[in-house]
PDB file of N, CA and C in Angstrom:
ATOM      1  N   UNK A   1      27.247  24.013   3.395  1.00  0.00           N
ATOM      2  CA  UNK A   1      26.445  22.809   3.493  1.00  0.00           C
ATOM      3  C   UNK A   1      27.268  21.643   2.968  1.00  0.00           C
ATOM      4  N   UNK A   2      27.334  20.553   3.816  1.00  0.00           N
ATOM      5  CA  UNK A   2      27.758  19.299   3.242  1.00  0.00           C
ATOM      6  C   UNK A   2      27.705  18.413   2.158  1.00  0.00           C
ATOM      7  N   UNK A   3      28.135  18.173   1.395  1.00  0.00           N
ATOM      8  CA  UNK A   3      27.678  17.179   0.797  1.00  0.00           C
ATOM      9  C   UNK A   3      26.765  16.006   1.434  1.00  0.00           C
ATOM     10  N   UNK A   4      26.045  14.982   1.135  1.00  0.00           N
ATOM     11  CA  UNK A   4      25.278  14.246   2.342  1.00  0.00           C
ATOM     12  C   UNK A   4      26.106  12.318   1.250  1.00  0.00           C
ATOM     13  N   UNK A   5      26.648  11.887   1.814  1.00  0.00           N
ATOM     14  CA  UNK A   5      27.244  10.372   1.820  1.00  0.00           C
ATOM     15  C   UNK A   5      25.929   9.516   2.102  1.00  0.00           C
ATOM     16  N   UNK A   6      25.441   8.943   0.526  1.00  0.00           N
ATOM     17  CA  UNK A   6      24.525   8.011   0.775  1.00  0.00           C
ATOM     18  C   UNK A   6      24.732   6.563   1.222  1.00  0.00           C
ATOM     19  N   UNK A   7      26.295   6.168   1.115  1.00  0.00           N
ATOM     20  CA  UNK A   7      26.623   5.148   1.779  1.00  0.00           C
ATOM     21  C   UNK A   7      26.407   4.957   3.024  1.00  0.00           C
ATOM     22  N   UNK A   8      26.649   6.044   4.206  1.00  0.00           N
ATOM     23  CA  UNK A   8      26.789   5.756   5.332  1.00  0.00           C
ATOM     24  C   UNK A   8      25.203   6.304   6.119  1.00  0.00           C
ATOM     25  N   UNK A   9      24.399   6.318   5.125  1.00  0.00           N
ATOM     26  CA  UNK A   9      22.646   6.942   5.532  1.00  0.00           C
ATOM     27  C   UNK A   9      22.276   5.585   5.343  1.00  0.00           C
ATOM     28  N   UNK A  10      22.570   4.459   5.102  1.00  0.00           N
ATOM     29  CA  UNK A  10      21.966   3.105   4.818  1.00  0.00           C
ATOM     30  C   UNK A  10      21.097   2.877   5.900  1.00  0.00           C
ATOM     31  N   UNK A  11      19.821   1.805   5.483  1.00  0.00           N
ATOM     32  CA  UNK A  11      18.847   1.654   6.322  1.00  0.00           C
ATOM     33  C   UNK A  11      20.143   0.482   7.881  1.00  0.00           C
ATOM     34  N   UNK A  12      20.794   0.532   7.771  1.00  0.00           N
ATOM     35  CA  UNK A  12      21.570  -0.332   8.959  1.00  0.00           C
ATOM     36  C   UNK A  12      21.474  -2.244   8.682  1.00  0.00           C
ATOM     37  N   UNK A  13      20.382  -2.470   7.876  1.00  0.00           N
ATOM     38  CA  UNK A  13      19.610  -3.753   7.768  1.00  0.00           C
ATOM     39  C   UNK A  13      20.569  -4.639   6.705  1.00  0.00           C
ATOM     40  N   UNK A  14      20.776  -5.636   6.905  1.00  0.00           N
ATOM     41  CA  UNK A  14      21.734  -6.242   5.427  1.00  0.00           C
ATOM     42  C   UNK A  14      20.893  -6.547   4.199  1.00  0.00           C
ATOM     43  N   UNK A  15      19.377  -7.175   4.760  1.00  0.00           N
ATOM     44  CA  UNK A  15      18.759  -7.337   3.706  1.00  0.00           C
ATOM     45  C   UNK A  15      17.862  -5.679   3.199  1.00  0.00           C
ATOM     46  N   UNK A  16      17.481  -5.689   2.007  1.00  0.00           N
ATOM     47  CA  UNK A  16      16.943  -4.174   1.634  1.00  0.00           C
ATOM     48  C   UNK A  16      15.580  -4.992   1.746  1.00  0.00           C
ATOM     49  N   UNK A  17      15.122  -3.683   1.117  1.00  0.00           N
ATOM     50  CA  UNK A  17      13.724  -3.392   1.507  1.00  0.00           C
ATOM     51  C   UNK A  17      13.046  -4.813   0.771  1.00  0.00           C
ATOM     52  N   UNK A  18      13.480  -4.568  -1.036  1.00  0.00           N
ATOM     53  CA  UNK A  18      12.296  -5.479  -1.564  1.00  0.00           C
ATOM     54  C   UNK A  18      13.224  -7.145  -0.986  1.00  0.00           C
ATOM     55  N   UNK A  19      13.785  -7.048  -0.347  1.00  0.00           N
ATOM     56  CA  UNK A  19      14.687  -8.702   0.084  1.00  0.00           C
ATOM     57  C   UNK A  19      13.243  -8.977   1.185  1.00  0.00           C
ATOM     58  N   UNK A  20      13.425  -8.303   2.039  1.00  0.00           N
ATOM     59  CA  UNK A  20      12.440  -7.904   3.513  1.00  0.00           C
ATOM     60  C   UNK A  20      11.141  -8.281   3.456  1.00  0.00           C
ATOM     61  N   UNK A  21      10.584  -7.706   1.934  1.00  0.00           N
ATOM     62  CA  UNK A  21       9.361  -7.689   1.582  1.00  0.00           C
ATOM     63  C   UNK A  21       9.176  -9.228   1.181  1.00  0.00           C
ATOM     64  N   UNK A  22      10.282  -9.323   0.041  1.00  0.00           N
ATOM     65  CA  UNK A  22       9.890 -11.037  -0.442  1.00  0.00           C
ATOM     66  C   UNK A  22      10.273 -11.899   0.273  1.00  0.00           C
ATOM     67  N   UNK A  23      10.616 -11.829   1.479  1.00  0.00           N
ATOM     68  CA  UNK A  23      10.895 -12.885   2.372  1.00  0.00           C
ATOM     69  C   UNK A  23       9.723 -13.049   3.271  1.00  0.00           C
ATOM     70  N   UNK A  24       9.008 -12.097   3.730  1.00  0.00           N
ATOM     71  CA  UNK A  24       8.066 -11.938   4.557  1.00  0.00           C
ATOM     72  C   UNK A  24       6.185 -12.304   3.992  1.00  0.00           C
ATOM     73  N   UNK A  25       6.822 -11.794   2.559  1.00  0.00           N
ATOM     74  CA  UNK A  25       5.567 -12.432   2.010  1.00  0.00           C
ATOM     75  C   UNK A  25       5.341 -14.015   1.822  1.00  0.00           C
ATOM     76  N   UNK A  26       6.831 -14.640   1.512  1.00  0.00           N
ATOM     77  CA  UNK A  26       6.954 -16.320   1.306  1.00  0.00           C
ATOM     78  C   UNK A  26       6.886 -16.704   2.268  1.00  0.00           C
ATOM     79  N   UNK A  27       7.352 -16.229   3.727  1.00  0.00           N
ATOM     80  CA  UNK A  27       6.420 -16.963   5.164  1.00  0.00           C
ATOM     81  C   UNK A  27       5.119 -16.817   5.152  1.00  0.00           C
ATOM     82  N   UNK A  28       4.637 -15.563   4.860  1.00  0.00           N
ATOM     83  CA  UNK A  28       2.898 -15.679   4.507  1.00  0.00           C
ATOM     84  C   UNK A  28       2.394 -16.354   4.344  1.00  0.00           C
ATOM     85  N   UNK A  29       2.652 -16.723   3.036  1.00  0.00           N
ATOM     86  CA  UNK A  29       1.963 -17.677   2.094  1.00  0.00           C
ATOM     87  C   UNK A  29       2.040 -18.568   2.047  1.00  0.00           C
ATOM     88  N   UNK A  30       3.527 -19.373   2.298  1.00  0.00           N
ATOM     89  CA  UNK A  30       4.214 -20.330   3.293  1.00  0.00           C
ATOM     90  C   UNK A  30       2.965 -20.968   4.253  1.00  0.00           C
ATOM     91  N   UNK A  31       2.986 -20.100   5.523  1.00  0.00           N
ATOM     92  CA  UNK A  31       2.075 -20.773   6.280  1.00  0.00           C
ATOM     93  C   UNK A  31       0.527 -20.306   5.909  1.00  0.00           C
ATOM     94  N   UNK A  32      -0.030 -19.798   4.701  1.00  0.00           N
ATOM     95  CA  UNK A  32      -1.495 -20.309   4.431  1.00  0.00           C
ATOM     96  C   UNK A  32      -1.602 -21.465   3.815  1.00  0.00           C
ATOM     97  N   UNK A  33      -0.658 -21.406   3.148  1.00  0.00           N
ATOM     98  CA  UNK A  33      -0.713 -23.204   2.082  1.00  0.00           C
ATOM     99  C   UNK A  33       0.016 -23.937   2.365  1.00  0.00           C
ATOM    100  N   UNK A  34       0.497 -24.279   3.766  1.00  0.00           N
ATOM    101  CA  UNK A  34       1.103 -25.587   4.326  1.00  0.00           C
ATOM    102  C   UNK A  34       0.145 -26.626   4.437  1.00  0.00           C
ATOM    103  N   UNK A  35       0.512 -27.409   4.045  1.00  0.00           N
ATOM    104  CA  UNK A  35       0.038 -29.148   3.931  1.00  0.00           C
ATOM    105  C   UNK A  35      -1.291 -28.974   3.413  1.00  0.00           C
ATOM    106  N   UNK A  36      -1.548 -28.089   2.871  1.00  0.00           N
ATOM    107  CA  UNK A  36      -2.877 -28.480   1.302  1.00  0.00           C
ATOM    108  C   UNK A  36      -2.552 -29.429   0.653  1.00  0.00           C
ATOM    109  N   UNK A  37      -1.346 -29.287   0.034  1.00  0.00           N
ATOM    110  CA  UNK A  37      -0.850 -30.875  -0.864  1.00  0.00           C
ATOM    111  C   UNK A  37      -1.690 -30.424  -2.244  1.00  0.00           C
ATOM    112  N   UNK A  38      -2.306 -31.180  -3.160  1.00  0.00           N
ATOM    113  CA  UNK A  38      -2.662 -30.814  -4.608  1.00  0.00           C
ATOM    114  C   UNK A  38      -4.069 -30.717  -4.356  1.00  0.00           C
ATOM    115  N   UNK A  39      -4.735 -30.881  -3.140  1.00  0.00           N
ATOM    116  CA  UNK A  39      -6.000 -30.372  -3.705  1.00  0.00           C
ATOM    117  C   UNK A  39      -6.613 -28.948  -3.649  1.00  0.00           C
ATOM    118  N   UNK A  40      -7.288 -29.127  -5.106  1.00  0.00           N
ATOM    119  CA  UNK A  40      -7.619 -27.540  -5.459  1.00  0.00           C
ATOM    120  C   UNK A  40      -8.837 -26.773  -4.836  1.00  0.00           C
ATOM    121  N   UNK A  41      -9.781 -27.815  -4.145  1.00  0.00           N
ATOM    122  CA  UNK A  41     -10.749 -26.745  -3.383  1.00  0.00           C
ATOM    123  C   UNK A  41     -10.356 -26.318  -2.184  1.00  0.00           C
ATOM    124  N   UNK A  42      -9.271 -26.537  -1.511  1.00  0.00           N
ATOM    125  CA  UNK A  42      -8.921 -26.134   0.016  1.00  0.00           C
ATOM    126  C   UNK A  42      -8.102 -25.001  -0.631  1.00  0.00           C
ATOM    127  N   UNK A  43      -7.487 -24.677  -1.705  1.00  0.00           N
ATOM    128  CA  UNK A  43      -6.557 -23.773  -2.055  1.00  0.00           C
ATOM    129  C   UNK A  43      -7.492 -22.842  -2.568  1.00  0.00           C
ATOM    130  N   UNK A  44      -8.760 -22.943  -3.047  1.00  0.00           N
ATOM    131  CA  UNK A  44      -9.496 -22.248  -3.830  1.00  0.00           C
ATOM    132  C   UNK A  44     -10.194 -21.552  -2.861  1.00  0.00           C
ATOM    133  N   UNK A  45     -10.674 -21.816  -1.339  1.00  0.00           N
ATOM    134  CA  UNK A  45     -11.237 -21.594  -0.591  1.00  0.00           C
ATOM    135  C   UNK A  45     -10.227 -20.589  -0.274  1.00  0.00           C
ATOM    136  N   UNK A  46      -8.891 -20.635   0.241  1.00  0.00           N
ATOM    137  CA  UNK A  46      -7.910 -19.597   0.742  1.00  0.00           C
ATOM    138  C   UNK A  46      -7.912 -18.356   0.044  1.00  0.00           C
ATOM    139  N   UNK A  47      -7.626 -18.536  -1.961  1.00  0.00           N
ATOM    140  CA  UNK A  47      -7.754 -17.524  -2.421  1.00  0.00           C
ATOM    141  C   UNK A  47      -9.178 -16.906  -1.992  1.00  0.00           C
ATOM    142  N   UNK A  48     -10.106 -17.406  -1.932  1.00  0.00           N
ATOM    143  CA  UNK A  48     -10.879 -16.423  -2.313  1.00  0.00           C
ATOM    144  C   UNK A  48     -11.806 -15.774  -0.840  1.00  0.00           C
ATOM    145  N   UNK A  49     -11.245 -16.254   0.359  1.00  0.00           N
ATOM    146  CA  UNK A  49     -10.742 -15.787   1.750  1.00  0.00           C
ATOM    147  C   UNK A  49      -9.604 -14.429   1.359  1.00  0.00           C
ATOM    148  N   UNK A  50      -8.725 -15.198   0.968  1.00  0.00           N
ATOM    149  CA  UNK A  50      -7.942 -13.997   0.398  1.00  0.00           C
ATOM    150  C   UNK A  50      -8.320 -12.763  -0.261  1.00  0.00           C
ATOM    151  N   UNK A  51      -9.072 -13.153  -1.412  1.00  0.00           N
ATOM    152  CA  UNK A  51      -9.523 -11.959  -1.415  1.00  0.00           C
ATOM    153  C   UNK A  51     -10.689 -11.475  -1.521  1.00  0.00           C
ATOM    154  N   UNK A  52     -11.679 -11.731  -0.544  1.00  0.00           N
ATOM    155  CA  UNK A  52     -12.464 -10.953  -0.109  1.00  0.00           C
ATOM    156  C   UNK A  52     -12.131  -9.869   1.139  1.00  0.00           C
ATOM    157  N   UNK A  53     -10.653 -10.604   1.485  1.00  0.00           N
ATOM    158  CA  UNK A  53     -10.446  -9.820   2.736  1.00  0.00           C
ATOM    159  C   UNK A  53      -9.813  -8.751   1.942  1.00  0.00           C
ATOM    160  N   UNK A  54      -9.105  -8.886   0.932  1.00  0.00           N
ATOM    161  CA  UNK A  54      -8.469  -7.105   0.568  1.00  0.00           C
ATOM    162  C   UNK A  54      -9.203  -6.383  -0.252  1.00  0.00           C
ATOM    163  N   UNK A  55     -10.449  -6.933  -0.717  1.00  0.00           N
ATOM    164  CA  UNK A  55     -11.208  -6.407  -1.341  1.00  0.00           C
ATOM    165  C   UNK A  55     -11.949  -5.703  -0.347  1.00  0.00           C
ATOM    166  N   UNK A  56     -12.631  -6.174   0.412  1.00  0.00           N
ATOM    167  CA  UNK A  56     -13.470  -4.823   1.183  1.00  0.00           C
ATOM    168  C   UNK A  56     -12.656  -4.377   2.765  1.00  0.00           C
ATOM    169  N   UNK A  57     -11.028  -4.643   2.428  1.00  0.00           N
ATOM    170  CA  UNK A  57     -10.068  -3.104   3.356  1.00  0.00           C
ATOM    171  C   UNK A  57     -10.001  -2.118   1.907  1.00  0.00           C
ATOM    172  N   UNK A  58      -9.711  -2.492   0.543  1.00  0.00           N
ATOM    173  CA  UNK A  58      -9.674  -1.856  -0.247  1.00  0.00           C
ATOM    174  C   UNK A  58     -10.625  -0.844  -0.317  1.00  0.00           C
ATOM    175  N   UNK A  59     -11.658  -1.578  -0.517  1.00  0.00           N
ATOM    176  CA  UNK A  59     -12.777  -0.700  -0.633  1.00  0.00           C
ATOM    177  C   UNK A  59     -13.133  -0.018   0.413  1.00  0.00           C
ATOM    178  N   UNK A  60     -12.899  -0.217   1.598  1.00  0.00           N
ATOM    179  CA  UNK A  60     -13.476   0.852   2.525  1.00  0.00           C
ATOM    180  C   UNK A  60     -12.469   2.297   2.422  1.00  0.00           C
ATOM    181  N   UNK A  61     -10.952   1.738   2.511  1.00  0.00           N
ATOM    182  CA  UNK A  61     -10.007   2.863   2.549  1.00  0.00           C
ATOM    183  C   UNK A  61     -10.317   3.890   1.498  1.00  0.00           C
ATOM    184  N   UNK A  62     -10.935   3.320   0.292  1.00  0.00           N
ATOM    185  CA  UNK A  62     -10.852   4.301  -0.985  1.00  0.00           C
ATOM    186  C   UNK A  62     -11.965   4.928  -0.905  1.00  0.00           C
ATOM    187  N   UNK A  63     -13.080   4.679  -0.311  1.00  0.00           N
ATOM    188  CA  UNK A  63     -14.696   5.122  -0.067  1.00  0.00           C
ATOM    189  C   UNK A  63     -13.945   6.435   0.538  1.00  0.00           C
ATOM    190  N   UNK A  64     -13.610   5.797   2.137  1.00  0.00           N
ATOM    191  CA  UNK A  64     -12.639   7.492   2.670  1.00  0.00           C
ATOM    192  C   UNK A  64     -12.538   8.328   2.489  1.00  0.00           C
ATOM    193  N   UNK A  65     -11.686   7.461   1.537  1.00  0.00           N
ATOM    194  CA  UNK A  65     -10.176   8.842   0.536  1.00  0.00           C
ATOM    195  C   UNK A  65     -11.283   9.304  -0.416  1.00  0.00           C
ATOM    196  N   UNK A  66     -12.047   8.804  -1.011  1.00  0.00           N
ATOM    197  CA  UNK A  66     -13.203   9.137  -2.029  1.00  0.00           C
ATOM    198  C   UNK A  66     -13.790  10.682  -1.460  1.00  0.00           C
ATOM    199  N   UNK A  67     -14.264  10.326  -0.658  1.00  0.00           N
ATOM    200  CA  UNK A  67     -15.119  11.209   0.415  1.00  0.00           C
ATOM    201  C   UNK A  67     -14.592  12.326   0.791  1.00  0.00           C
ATOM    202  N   UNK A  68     -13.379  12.518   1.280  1.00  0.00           N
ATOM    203  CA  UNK A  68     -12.187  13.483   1.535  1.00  0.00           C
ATOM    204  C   UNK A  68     -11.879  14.336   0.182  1.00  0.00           C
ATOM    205  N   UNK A  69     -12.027  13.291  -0.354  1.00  0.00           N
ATOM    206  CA  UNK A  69     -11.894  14.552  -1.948  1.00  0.00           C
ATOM    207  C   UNK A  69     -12.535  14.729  -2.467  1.00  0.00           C
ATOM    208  N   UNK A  70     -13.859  14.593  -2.506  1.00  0.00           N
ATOM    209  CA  UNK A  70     -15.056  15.577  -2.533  1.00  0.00           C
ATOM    210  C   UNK A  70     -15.260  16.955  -1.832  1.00  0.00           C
ATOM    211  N   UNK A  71     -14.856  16.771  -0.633  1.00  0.00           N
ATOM    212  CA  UNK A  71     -15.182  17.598   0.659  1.00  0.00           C
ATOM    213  C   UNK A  71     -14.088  18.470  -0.149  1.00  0.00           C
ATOM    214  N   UNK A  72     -12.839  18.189  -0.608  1.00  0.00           N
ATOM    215  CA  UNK A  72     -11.722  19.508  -0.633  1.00  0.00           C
ATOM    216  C   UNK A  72     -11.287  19.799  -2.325  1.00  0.00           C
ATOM    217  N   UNK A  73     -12.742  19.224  -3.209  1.00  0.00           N
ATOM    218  CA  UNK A  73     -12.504  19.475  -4.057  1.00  0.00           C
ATOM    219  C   UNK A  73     -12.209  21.028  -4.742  1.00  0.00           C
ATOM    220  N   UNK A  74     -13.008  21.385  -3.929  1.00  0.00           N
ATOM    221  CA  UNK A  74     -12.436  23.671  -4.338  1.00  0.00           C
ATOM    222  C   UNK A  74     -11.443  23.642  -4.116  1.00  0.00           C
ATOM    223  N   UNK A  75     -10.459  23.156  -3.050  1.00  0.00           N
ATOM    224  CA  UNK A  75      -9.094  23.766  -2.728  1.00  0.00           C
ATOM    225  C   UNK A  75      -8.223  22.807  -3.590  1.00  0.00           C
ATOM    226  N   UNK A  76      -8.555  21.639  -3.934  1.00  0.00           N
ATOM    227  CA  UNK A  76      -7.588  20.580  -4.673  1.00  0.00           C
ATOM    228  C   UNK A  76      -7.503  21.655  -6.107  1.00  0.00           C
ATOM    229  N   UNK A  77      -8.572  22.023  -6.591  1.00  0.00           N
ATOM    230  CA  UNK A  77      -8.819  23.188  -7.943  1.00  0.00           C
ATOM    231  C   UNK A  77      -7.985  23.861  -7.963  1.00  0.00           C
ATOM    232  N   UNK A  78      -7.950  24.630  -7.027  1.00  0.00           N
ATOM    233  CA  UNK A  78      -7.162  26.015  -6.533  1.00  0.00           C
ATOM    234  C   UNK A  78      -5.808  25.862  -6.567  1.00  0.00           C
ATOM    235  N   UNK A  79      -5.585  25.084  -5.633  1.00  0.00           N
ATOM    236  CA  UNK A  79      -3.783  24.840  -5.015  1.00  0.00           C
ATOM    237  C   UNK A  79      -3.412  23.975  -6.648  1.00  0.00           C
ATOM    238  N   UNK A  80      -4.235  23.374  -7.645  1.00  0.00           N
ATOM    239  CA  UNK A  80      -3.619  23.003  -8.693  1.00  0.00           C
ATOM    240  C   UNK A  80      -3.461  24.219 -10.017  1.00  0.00           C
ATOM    241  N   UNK A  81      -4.553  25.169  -9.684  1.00  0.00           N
ATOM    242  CA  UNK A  81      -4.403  26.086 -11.024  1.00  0.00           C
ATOM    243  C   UNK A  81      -3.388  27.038 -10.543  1.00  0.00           C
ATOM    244  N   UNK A  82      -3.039  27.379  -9.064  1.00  0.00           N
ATOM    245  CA  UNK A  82      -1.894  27.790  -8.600  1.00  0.00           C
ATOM    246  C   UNK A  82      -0.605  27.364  -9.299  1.00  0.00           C
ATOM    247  N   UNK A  83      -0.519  26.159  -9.203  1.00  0.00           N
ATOM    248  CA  UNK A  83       0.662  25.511  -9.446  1.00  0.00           C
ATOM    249  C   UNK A  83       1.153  24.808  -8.294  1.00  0.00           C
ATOM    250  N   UNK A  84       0.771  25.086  -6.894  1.00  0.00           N
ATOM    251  CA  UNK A  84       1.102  24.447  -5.705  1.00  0.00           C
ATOM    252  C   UNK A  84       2.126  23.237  -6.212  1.00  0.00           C
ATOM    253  N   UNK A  85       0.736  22.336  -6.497  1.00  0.00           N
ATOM    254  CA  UNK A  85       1.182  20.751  -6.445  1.00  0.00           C
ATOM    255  C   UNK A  85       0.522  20.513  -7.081  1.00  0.00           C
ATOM    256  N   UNK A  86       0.836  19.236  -8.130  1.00  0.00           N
ATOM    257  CA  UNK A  86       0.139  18.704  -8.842  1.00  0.00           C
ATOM    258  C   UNK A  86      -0.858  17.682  -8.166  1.00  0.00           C
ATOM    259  N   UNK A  87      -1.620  16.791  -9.315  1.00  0.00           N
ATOM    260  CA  UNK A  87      -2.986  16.361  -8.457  1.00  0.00           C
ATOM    261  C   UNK A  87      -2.420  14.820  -8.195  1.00  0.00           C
ATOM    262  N   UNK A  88      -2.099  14.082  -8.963  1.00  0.00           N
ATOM    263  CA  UNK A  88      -2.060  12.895  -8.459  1.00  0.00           C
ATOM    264  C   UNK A  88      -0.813  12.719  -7.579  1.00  0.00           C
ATOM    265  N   UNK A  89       0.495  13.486  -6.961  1.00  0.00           N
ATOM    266  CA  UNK A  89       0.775  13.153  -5.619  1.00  0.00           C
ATOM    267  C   UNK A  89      -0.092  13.533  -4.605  1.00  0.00           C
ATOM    268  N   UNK A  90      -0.371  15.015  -5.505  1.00  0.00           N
ATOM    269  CA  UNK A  90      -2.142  14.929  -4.057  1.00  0.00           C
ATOM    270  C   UNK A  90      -2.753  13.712  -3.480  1.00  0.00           C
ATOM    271  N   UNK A  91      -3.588  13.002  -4.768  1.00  0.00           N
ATOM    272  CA  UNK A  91      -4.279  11.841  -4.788  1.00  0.00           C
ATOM    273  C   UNK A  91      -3.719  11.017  -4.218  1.00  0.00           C
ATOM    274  N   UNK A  92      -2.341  10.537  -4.202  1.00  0.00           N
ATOM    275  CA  UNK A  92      -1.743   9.432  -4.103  1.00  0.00           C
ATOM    276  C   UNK A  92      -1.329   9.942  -2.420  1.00  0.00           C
ATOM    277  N   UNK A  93      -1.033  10.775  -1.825  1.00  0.00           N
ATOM    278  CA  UNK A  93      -1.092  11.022  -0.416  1.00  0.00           C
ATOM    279  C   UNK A  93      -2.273  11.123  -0.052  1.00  0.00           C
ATOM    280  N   UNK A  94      -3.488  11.192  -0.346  1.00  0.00           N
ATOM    281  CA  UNK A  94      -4.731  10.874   0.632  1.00  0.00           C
ATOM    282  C   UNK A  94      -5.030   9.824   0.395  1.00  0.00           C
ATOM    283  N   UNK A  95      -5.054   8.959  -0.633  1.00  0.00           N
ATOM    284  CA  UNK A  95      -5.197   8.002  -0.161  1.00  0.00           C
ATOM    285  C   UNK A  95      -4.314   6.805   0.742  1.00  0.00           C
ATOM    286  N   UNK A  96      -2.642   7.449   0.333  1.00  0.00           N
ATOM    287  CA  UNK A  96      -1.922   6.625   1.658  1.00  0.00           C
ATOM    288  C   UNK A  96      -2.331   7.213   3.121  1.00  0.00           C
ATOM    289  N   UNK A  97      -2.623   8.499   3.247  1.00  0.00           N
ATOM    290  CA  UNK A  97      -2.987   8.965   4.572  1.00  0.00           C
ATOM    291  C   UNK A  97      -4.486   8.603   5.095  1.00  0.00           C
ATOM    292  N   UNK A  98      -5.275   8.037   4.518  1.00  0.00           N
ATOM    293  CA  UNK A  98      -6.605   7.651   4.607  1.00  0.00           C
ATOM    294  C   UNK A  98      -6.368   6.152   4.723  1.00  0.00           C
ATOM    295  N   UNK A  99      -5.577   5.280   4.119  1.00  0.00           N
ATOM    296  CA  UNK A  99      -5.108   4.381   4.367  1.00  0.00           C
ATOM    297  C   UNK A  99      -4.738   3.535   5.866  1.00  0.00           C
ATOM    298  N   UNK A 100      -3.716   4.789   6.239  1.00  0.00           N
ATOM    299  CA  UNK A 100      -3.581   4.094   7.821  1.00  0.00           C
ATOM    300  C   UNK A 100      -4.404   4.525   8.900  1.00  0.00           C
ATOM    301  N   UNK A 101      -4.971   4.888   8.983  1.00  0.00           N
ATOM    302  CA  UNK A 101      -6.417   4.804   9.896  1.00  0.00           C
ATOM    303  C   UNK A 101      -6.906   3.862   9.895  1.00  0.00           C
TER     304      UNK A 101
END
C-alpha cells in the first residue's frame, strides 16, 4: 500500500474552504445591506427577517432529526452498549442527514 501525498489530493481550488466560505458570506450580506446607510429600523427589519428565517429551517430540521431518534432509540442503546459507535457522531450524522432533505 502506498503512502497517500496530501499535497497532490488538494481540493484543485486556490482559495480553501474557510476563504470560499468568508467570501461568499460578505457578498451575502453585502447585498442585504446595500444602501441602508445608518438607519437602524431598515437594518433591524433584515435581522430579524433574518432570523426568523433560520429559526424555523432550524427548527423544523431538528423536530425531524428529533423524531428519528425516538423511533431508533432501542438500537441507538444497543449499537452504543456494544461499543459500535459512540452517540454524539451518531447524533451529529442524523441530524446532518435529516438536514438535507
Amino acid at each position: 500500500m502506498s503512502v497517500l501525498n496530501l499535497d497532490t489530493l488538494g481540493s484543485g481550488y486556490r482559495a480553501g474552504y474557510w476563504q470560499q466560505l468568508d467570501t461568499s458570506m460578505t457578498v451575502l450580506f453585502g447585498v442585504l445591506y446595500y444602501g441602508q446607510g445608518y438607519n437602524y429600523s431598515n437594518v433591524d427589519n433584515i435581522k430579524g427577517a433574518l432570523n426568523m428565517i433560520l429559526s424555523r429551517t432550524s427548527m423544523t430540521q431538528a423536530t425531524v432529526a428529533l423524531t428519528t431518534l425516538i423511533g431508533e432509540e432501542a438500537l441507538l442503546c444497543r449499537e452504543h452498549h456494544n461499543r459500535t459507535y459512540a452517540m454524539f457522531p451518531y447524533i451529529l450524522a442524523i441530524f446532518t442527514t435529516q438536514g438535507q432533505r
